[in-house]
Protein backbone atom coordinates (compact mmCIF):
# COMPACT_ATOMS: atom_id res chain seq x y z
CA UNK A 1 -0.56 -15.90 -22.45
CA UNK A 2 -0.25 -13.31 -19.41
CA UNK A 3 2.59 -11.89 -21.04
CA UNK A 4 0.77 -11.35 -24.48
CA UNK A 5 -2.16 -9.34 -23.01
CA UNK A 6 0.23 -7.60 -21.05
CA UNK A 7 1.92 -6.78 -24.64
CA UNK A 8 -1.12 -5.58 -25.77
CA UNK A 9 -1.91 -3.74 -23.14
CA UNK A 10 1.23 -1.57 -23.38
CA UNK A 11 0.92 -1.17 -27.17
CA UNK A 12 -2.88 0.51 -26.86
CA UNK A 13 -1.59 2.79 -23.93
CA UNK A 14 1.48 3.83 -25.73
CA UNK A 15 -0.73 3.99 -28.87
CA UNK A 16 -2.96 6.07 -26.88
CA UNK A 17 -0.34 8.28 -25.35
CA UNK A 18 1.72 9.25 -28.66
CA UNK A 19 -2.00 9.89 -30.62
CA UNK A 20 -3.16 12.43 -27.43
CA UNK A 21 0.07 13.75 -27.52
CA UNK A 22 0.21 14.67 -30.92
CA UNK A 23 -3.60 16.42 -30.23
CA UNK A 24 -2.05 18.76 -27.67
CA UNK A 25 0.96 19.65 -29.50
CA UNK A 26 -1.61 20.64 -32.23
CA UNK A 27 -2.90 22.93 -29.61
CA UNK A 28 0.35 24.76 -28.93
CA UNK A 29 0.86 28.38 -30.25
CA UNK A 30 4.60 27.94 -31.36
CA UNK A 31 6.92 32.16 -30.47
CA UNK A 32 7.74 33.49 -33.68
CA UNK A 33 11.87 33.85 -34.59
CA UNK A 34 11.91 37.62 -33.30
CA UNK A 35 9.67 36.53 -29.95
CA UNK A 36 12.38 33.83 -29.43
CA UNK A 37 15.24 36.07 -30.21
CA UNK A 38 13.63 38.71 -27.66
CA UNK A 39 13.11 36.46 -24.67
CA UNK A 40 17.02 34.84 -25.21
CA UNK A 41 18.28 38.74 -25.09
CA UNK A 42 15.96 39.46 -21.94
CA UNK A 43 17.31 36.41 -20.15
CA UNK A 44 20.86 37.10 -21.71
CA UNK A 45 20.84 40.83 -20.00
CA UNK A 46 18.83 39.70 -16.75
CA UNK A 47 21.59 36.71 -16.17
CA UNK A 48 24.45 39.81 -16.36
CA UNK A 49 22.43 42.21 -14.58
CA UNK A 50 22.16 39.30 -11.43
CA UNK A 51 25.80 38.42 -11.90
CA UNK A 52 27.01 42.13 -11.48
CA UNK A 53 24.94 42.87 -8.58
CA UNK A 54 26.37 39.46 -7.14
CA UNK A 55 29.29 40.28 -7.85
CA UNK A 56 29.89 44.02 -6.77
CA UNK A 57 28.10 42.53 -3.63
CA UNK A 58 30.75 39.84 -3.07
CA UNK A 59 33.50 42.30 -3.55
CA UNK A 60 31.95 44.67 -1.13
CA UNK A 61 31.34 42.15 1.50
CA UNK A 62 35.04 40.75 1.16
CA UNK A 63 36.21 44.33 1.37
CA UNK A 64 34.21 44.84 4.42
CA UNK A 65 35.23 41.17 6.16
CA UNK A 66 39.08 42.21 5.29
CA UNK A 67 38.85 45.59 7.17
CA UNK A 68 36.46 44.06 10.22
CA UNK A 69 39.71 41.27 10.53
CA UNK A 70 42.45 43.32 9.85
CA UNK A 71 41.65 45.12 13.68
C-alpha cells in the first residue's frame, strides 16, 4: 500500500512539473531566424578572432623560448 501512495505521489509531482513547465515555456520570447543566424555568425567570428590571437601568441612565445634556449 506504501508503494501505491508513493506511485501517486510521483504521478501528481510529475503531473505538476510537465503542466508548470509548459506555463513557462509559454512565457518564452522564442529569436527570430535572422536573430539566430546573427548570434551563430558573432560567435562564429569571436571563436576565430580568440583562436588567432591564441595562436599568433603561441607562435610568438615558442619563437621567443627557442631563441632564450638556443644561448
Amino acid at each position: 500500500m506504501k508503494i501505491l501512495k508513493w506511485i501517486r505521489r510521483v504521478g501528481k509531482s510529475l503531473a505538476t512539473l510537465l503542466r508548470e513547465t509548459r506555463a513557462e515555456l509559454k512565457k518564452v520570447i522564442w529569436p527570430s531566424f535572422g536573430q539566430v543566424r546573427t548570434f551563430a555568425l558573432i560567435t562564429l567570428a569571436m571563436i576565430v578572432g580568440v583562436g588567432a590571437i591564441l595562436w599568433g601568441t603561441d607562435g610568438v612565445m615558442s619563437l621567443l623560448v627557442g631563441l632564450v634556449l638556443k644561448r
